[in-house]
C-alpha atoms as a PDB file:
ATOM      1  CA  UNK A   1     102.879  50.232  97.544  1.00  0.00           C
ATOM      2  CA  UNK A   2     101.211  47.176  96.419  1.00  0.00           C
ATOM      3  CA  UNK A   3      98.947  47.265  93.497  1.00  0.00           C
ATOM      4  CA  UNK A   4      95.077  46.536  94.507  1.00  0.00           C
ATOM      5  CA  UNK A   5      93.581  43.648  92.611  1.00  0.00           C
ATOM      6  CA  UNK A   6      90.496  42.957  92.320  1.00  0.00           C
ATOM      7  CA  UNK A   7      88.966  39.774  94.551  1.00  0.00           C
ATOM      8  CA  UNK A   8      89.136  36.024  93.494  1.00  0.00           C
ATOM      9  CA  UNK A   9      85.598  36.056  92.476  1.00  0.00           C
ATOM     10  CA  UNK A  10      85.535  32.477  94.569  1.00  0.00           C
ATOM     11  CA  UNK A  11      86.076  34.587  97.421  1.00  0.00           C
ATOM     12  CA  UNK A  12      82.829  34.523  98.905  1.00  0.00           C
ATOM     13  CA  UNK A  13      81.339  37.965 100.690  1.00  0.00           C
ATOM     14  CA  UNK A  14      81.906  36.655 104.168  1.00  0.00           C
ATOM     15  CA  UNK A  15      85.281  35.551 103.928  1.00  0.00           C
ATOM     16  CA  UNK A  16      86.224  38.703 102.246  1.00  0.00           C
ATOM     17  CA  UNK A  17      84.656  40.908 105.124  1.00  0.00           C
ATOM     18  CA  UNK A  18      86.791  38.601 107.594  1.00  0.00           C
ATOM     19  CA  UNK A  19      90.292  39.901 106.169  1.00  0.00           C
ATOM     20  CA  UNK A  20      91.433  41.866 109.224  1.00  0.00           C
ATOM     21  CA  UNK A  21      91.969  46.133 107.659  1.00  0.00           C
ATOM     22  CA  UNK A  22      93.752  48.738 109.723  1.00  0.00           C
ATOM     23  CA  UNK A  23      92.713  52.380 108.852  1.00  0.00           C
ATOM     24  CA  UNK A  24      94.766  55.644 109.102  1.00  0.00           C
ATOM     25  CA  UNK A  25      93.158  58.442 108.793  1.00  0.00           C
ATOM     26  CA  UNK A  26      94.420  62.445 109.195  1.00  0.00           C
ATOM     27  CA  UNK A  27      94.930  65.486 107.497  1.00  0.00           C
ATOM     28  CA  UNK A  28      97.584  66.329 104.713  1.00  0.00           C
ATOM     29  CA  UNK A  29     100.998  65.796 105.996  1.00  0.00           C
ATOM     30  CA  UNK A  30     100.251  64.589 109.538  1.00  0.00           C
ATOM     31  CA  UNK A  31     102.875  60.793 109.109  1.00  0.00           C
ATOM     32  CA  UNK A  32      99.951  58.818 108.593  1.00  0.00           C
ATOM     33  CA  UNK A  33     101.158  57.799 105.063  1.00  0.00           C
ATOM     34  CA  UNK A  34     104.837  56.807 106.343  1.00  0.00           C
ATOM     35  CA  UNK A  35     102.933  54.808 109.661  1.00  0.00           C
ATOM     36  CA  UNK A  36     100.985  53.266 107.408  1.00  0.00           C
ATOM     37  CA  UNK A  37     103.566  51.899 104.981  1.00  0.00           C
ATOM     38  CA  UNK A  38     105.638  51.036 108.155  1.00  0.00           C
ATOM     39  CA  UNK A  39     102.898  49.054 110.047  1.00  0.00           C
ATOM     40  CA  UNK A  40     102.108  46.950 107.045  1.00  0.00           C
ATOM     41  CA  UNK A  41     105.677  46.347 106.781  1.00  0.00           C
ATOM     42  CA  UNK A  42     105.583  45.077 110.248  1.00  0.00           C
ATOM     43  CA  UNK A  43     102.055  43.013 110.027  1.00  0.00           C
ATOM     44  CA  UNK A  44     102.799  41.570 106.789  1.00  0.00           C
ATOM     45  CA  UNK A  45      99.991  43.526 105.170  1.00  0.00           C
ATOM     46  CA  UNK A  46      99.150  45.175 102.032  1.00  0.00           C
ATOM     47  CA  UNK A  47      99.200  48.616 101.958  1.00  0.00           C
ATOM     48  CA  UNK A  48      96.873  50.915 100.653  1.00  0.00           C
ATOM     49  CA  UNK A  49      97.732  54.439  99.965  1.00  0.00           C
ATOM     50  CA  UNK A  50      94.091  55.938  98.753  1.00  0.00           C
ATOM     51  CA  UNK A  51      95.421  59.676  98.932  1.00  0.00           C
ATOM     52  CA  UNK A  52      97.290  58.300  95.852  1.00  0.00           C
ATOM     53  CA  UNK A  53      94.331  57.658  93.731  1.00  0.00           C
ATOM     54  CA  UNK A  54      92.636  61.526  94.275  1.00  0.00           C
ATOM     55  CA  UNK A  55      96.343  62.868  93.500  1.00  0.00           C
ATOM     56  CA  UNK A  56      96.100  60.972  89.949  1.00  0.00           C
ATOM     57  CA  UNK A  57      92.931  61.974  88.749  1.00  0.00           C
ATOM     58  CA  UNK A  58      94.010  65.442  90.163  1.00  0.00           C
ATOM     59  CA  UNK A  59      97.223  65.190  87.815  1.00  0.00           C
ATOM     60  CA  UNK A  60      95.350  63.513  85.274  1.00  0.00           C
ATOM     61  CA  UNK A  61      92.829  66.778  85.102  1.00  0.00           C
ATOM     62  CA  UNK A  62      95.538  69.288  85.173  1.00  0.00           C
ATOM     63  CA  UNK A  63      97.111  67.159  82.277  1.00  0.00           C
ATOM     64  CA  UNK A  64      94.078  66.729  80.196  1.00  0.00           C
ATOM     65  CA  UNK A  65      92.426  70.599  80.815  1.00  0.00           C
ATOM     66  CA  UNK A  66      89.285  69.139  82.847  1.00  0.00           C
ATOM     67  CA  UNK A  67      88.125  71.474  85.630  1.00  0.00           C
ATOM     68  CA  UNK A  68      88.289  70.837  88.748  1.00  0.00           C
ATOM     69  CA  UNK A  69      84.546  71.746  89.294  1.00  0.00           C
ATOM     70  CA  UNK A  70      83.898  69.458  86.336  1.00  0.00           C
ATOM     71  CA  UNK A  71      82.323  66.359  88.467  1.00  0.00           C
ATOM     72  CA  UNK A  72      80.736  63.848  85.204  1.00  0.00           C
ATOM     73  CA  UNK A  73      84.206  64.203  83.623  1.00  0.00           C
ATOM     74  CA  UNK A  74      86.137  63.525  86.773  1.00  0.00           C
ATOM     75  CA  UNK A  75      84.341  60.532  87.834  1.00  0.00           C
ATOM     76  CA  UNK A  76      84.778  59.617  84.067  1.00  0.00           C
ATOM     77  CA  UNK A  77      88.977  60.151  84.706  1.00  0.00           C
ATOM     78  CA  UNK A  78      88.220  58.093  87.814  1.00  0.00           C
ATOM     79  CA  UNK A  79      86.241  55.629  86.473  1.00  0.00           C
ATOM     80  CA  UNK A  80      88.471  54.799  83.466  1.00  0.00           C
ATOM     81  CA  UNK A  81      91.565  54.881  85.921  1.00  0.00           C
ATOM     82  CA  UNK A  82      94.469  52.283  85.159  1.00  0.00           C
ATOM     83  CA  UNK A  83      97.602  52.773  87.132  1.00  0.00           C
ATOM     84  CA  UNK A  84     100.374  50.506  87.011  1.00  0.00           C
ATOM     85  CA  UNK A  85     102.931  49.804  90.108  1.00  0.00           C
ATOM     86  CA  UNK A  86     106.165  48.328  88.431  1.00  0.00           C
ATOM     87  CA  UNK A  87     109.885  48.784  89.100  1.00  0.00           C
ATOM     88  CA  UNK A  88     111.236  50.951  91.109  1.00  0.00           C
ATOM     89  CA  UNK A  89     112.053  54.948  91.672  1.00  0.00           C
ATOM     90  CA  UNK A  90     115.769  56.067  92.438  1.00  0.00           C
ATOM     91  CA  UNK A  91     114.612  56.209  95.975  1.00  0.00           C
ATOM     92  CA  UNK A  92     113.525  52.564  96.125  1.00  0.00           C
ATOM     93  CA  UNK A  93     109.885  52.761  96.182  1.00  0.00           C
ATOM     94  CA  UNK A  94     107.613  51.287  93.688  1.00  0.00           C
ATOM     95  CA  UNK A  95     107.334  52.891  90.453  1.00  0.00           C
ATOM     96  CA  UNK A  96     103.815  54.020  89.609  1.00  0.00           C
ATOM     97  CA  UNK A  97     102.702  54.396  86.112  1.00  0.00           C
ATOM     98  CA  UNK A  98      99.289  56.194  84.350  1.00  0.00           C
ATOM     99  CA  UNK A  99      99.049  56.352  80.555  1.00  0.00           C
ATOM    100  CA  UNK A 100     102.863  54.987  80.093  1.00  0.00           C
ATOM    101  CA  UNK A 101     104.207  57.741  81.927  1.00  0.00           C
ATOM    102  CA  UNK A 102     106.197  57.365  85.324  1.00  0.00           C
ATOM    103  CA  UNK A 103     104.558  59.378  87.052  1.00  0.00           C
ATOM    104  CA  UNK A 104     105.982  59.035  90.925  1.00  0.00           C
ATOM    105  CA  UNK A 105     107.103  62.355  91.832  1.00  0.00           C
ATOM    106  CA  UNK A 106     104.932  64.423  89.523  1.00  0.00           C
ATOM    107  CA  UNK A 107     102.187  62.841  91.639  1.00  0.00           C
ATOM    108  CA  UNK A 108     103.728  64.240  94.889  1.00  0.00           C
ATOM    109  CA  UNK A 109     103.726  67.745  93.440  1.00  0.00           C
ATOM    110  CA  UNK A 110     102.081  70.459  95.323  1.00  0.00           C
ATOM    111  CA  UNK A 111      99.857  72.018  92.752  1.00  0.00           C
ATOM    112  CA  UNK A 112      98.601  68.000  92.236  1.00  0.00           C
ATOM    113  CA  UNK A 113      97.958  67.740  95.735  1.00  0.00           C
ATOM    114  CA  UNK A 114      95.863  70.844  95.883  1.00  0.00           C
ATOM    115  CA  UNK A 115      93.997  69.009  92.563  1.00  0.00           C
ATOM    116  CA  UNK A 116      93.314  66.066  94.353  1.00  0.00           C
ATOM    117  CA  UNK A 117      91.990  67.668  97.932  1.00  0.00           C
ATOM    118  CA  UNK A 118      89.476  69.411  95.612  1.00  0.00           C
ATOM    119  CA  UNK A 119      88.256  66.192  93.045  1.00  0.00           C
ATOM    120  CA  UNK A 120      88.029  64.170  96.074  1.00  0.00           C
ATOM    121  CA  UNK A 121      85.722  66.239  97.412  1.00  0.00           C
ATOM    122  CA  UNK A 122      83.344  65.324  94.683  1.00  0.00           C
ATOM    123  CA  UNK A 123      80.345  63.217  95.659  1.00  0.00           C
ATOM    124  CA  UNK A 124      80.913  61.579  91.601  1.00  0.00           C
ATOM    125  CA  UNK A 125      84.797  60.973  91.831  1.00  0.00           C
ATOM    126  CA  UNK A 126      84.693  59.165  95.540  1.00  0.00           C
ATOM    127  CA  UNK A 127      81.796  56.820  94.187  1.00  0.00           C
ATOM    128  CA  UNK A 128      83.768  55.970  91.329  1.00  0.00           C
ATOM    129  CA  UNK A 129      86.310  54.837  93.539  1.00  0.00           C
ATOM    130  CA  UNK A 130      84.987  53.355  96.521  1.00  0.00           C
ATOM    131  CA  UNK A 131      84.637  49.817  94.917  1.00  0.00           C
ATOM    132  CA  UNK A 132      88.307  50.029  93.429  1.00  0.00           C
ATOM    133  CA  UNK A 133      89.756  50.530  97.190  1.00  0.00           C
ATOM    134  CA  UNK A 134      87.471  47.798  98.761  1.00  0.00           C
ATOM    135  CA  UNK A 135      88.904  45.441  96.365  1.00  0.00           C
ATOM    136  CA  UNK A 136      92.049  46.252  98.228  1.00  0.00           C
ATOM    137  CA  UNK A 137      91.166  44.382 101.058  1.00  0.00           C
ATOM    138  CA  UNK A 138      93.602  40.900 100.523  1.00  0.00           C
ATOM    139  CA  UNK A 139      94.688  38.159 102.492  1.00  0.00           C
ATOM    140  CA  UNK A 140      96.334  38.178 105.072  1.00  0.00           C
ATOM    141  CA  UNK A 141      95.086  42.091 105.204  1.00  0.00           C
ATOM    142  CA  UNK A 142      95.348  45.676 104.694  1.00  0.00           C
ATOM    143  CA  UNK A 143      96.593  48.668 106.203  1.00  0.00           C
ATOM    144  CA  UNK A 144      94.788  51.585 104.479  1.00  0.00           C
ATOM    145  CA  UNK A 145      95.787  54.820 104.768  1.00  0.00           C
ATOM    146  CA  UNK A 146      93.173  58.152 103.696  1.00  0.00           C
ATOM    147  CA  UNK A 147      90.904  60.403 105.182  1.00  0.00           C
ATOM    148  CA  UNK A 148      87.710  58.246 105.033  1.00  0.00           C
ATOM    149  CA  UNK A 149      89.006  54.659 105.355  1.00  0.00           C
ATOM    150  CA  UNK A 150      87.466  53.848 108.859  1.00  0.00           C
ATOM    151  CA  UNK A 151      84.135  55.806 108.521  1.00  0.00           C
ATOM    152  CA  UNK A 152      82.997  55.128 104.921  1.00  0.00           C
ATOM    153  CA  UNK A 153      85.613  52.778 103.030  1.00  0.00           C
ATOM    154  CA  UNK A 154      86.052  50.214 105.636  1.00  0.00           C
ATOM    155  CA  UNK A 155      83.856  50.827 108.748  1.00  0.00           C
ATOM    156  CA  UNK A 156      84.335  47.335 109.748  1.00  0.00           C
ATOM    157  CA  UNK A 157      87.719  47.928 110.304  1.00  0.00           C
ATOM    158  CA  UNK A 158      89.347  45.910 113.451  1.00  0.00           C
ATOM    159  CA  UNK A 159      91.663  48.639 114.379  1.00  0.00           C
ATOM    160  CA  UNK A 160      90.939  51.905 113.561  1.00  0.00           C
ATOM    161  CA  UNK A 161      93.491  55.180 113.971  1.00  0.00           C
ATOM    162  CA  UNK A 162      93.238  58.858 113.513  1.00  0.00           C
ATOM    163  CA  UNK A 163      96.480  61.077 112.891  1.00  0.00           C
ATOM    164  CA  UNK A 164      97.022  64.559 113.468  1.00  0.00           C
ATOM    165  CA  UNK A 165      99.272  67.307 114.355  1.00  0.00           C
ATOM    166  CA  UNK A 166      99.505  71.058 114.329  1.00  0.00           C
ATOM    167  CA  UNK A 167      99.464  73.140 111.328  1.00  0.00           C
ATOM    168  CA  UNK A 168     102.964  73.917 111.650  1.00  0.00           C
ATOM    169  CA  UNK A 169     104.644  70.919 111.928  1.00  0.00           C
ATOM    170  CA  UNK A 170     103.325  69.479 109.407  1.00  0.00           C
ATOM    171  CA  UNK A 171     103.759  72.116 106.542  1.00  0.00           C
ATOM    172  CA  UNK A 172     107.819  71.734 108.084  1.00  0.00           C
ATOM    173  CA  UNK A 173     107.457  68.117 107.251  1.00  0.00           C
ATOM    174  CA  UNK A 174     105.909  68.711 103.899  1.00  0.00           C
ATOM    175  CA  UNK A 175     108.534  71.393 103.390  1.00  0.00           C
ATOM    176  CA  UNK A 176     111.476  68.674 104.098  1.00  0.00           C
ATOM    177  CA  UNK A 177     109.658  65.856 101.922  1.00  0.00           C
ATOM    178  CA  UNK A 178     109.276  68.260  99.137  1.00  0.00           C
ATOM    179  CA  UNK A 179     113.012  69.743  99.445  1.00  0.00           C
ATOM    180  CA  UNK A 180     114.207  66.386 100.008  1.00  0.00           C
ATOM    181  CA  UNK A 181     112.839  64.752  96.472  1.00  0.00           C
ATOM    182  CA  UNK A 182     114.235  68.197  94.795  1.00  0.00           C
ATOM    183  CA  UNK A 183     110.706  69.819  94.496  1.00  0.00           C
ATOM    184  CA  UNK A 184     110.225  73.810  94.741  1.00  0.00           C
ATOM    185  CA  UNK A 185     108.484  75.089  98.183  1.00  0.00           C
ATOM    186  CA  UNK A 186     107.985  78.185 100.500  1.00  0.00           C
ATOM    187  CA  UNK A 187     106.950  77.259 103.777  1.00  0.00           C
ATOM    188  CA  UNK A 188     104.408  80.115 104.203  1.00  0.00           C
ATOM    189  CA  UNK A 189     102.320  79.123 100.973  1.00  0.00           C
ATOM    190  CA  UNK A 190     102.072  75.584 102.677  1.00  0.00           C
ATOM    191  CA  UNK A 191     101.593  76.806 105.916  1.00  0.00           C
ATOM    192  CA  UNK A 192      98.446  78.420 103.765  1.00  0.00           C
ATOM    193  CA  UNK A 193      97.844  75.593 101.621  1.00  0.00           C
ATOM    194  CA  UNK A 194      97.663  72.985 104.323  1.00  0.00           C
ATOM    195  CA  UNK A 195      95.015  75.474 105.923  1.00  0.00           C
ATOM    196  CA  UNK A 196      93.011  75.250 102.914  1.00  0.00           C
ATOM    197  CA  UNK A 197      93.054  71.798 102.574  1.00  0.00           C
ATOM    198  CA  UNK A 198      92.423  71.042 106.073  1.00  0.00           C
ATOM    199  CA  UNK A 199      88.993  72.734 105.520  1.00  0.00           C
ATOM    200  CA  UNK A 200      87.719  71.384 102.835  1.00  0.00           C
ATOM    201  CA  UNK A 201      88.567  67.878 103.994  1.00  0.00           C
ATOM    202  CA  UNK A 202      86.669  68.517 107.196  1.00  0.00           C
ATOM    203  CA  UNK A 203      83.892  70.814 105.455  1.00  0.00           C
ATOM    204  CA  UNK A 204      83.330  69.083 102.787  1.00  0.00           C
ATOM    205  CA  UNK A 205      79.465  67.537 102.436  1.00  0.00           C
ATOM    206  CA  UNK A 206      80.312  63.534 101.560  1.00  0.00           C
ATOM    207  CA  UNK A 207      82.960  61.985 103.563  1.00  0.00           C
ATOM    208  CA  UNK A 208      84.901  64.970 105.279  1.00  0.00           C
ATOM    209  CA  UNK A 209      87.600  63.992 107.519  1.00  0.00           C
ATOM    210  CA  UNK A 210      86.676  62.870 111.053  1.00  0.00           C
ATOM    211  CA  UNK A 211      88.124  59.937 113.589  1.00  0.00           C
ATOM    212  CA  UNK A 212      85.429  57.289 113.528  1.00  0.00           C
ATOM    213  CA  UNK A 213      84.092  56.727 116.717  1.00  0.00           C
ATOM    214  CA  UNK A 214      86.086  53.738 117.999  1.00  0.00           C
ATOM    215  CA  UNK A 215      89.929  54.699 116.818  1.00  0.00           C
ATOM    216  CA  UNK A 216      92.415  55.424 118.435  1.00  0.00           C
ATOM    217  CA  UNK A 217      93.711  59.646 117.973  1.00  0.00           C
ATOM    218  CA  UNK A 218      97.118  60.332 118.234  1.00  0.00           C
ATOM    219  CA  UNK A 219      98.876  63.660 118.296  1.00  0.00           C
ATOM    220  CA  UNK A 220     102.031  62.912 116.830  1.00  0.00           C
ATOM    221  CA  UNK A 221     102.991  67.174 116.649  1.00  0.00           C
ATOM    222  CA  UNK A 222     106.102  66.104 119.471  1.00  0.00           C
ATOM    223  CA  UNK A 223     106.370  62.574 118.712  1.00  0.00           C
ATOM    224  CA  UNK A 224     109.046  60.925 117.099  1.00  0.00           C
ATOM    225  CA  UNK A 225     108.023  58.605 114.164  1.00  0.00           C
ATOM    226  CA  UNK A 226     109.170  55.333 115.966  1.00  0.00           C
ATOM    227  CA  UNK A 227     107.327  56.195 119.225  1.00  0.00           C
ATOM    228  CA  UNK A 228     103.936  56.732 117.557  1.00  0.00           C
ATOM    229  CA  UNK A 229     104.685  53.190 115.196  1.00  0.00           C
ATOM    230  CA  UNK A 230     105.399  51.425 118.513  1.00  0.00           C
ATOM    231  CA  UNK A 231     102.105  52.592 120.521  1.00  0.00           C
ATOM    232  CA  UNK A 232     100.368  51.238 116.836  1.00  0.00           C
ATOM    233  CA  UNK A 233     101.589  48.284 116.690  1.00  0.00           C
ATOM    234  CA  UNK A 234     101.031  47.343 119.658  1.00  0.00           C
ATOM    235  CA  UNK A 235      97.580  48.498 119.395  1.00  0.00           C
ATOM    236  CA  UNK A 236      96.829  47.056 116.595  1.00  0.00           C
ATOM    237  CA  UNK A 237      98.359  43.391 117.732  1.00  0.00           C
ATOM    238  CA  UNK A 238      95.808  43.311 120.726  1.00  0.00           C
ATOM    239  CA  UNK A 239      93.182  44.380 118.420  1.00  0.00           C
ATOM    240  CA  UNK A 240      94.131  41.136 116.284  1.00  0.00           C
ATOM    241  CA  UNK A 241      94.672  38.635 118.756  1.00  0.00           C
ATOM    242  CA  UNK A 242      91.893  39.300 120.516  1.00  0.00           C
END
């Protein structure tokens, strides 16, 4: 993942606005963050990864003792975030740093991910961060990948898509990512988990989880991964060129 940078403050409003973003949007475990690394890969994008933000002030509050119901101090945790993106993990991907700690697969830890579903659910904690992910938005662009980037982060996205799948197959892909990267897991306490989490994304009262109006929903439940980046892509190229 790239590290977002602020804005050259030369850029003015306008031209900022006119960098082209792609959104993803879905619920836990539904391939929208692998599409989305993927397609910017293929556009010659930045990438985004918001989720990843939520799951370090999660970590960061399970670290520190701050509730999770505690919204000043969270937004403080969010406001005062710092995270660094250098090197890289045994598996290739780009190391990412809080408080000079590596923190790349504690950050992809169940009990974190549970953390961050309910901090980002806090009107406080998504304010504090709203400004951090627009300044995301680079030339040439951005894929951005969340639950909110098309409806509230970026709602004048190009090319907007929404991700989902059935409750089952994605706790089996959560189950293989998390067995895969040596991580403890039961597949009926995701199965239960996901559940959870899928409710109060789409319950919750600012920004639940909803397709915006104009993208583009895919079920990807019997889809391989290259089919559904192939339908994308080419989606998102018309969307661009026209």
């Amino acid at each position: 993942m790239n590290s977002p940078t602020p804005s050259s403050p030369a850029l003015s409003s306008a031209v900022h606005s006119s960098i082209p973003v792609v959104t993803i949007d879905g619920p836990a475990a539904s391939g929208k963050g692998t599409l989305a690394a993927s397609l910017a890969a293929a556009l010659g994008f930045h990438l985004l990864d918001s989720g990843l933000f939520y799951r370090m002030i999660g970590w960061k509050a399970l670290d520190s003792g701050v509730p999770l119901s505690d919204e000043a101090a969270l937004a403080r945790l969010a406001a005062d975030l710092r995270p660094r993106f250098e090197g890289k993990t045994e598996e290739g991907s780009e190391a990412i740093w809080l408080e000079g700690r590596e923190l790349s697969l504690a950050l992809r830890r169940q009990e974190v991910g549970t953390a961050a579903s309910k901090v980002a659910a806090l009107a406080g904690v998504r304010a504090a961060l709203l400004q951090a992910q627009r300044e995301a938005r680079r030339m040439p662009g951005l894929v951005a990948d969340g639950r909110d980037m098309g409806t509230v982060v970026f709602p004048d996205a190009i090319c907007k898509i929404f991700i989902t799948a059935g409750v089952e197959a994605r706790a089996q892909r959560r189950y293989k990512q998390l067995i895969e990267k040596g991580l403890p897991s039961n597949i009926t306490t995701l199965l239960q988990e996901i559940g959870e989490r899928d409710a109060r994304d789409a319950g919750r009262d600012v920004a639940p989880l909803k397709a915006a109006p104009d993208a583009l929903e895919i079920d990807t439940t019997t889809l391989d991964v290259a089919v559904v980046l192939a339908q994308v892509l080419a989606y998102c190229r018309s969307r661009l060129e026209g």
